[in-house]
C-alpha atoms as a PDB file:
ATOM      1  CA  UNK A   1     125.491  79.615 163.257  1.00  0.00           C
ATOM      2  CA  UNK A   2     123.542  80.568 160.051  1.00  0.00           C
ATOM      3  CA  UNK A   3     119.858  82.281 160.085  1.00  0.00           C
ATOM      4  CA  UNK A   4     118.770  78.888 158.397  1.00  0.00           C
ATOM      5  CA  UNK A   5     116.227  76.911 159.649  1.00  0.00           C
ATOM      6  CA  UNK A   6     117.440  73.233 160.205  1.00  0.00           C
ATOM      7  CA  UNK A   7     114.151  71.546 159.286  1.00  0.00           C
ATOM      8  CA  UNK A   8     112.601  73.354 156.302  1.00  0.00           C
ATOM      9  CA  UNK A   9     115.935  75.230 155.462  1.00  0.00           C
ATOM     10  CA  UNK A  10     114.042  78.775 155.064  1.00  0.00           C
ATOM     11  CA  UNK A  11     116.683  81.693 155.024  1.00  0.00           C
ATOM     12  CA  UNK A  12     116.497  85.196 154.832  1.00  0.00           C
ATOM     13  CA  UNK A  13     115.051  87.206 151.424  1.00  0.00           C
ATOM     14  CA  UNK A  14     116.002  90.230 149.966  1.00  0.00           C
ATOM     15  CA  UNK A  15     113.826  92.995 149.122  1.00  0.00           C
ATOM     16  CA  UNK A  16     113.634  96.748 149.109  1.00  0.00           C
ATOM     17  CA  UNK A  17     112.532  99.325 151.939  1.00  0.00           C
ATOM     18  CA  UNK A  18     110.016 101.525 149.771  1.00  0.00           C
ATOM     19  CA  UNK A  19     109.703 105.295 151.428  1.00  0.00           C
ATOM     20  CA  UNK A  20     106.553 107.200 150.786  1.00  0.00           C
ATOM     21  CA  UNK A  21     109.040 109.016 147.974  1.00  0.00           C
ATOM     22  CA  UNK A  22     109.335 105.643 146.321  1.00  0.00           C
ATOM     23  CA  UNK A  23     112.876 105.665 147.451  1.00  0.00           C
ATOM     24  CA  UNK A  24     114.717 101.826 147.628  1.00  0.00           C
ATOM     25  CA  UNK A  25     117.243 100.698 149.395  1.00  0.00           C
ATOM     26  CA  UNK A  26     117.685  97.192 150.032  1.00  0.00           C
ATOM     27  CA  UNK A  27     116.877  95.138 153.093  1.00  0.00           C
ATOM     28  CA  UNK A  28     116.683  91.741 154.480  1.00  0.00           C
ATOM     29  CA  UNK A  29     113.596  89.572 155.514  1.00  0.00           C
ATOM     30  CA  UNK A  30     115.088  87.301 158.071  1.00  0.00           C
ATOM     31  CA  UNK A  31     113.251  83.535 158.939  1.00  0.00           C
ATOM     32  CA  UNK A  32     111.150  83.721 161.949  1.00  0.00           C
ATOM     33  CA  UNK A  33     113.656  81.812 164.179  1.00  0.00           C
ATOM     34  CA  UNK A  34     113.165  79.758 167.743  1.00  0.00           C
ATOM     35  CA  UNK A  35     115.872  77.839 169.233  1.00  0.00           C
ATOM     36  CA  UNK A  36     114.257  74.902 170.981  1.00  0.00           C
ATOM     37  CA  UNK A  37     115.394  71.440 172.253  1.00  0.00           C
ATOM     38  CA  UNK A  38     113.004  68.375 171.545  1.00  0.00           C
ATOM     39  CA  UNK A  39     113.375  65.041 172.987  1.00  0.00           C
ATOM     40  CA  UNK A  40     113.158  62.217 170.810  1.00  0.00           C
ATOM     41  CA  UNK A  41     111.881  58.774 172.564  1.00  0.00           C
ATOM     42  CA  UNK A  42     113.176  56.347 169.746  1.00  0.00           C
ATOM     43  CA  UNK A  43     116.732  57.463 171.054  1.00  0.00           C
ATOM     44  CA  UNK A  44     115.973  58.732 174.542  1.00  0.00           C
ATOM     45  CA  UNK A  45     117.524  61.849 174.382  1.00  0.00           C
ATOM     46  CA  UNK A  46     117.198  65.447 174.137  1.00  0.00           C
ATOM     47  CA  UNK A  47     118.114  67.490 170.524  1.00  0.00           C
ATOM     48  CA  UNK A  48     118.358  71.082 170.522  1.00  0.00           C
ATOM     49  CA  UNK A  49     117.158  72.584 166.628  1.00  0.00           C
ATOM     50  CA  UNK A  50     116.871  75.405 165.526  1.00  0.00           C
ATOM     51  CA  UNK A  51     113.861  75.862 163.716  1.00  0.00           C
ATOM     52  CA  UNK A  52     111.130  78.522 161.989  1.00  0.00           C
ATOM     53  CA  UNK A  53     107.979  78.270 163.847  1.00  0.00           C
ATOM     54  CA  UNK A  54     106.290  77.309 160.532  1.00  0.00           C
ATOM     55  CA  UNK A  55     108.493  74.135 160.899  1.00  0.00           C
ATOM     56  CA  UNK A  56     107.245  73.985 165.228  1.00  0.00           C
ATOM     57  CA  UNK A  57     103.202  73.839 163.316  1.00  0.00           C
ATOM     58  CA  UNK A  58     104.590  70.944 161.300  1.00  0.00           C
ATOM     59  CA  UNK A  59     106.517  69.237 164.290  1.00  0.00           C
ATOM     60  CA  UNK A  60     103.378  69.919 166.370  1.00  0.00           C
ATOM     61  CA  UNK A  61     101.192  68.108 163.261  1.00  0.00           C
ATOM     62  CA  UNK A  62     102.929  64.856 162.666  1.00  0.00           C
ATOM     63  CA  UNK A  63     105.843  64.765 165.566  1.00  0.00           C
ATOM     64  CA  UNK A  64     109.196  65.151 165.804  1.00  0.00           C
ATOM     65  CA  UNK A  65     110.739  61.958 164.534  1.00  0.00           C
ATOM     66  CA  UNK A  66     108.804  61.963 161.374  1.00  0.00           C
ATOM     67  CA  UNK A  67     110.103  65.573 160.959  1.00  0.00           C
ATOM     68  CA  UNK A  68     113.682  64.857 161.220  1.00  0.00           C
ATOM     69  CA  UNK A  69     113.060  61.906 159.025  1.00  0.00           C
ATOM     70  CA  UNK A  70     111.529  64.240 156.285  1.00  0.00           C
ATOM     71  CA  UNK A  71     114.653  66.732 156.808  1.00  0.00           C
ATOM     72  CA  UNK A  72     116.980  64.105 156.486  1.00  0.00           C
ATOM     73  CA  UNK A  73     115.302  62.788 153.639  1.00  0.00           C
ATOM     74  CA  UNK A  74     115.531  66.192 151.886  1.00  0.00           C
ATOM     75  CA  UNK A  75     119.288  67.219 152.639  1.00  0.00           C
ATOM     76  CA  UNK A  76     118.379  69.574 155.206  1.00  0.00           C
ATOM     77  CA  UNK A  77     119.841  67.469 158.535  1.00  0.00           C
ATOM     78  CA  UNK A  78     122.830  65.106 158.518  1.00  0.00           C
END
């Protein structure tokens, strides 16, 4: 699997490593990734995601059906 995040759909960046020289080579910034299962009560069962921990604030804030909802809503989850 990707480095995508399967709520919010963050993926890595690019950017430069600067030295002290002012030297640049280029470098990834990668999501800040968690695999973790949730369980849904609407369907009784158990999903494993895997999400940024941005998108666990937002899960934690209005729950996890509403976020799948919002992910399907936006192209994100089938």
């Amino acid at each position: 699997m990707s480095r995508v995040c399967e709520l919010t759909g963050k993926k890595a960046m690019v950017g430069n490593n600067v030295s002290h020289a002012m030297n640049r080579t280029k470098r990834k910034f990668h999501a800040n990734l968690v695999k973790k299962r949730f369980y849904i009560p609407e369907e009784d069962s158990w999903v494993t995601l895997k999400v940024s921990t941005s998108a666990l604030k937002t899960i934690n804030k209005i729950g996890i059906s509403a976020a799948i909802k919002d992910a399907k809503s936006k192209g994100f989850l089938k």
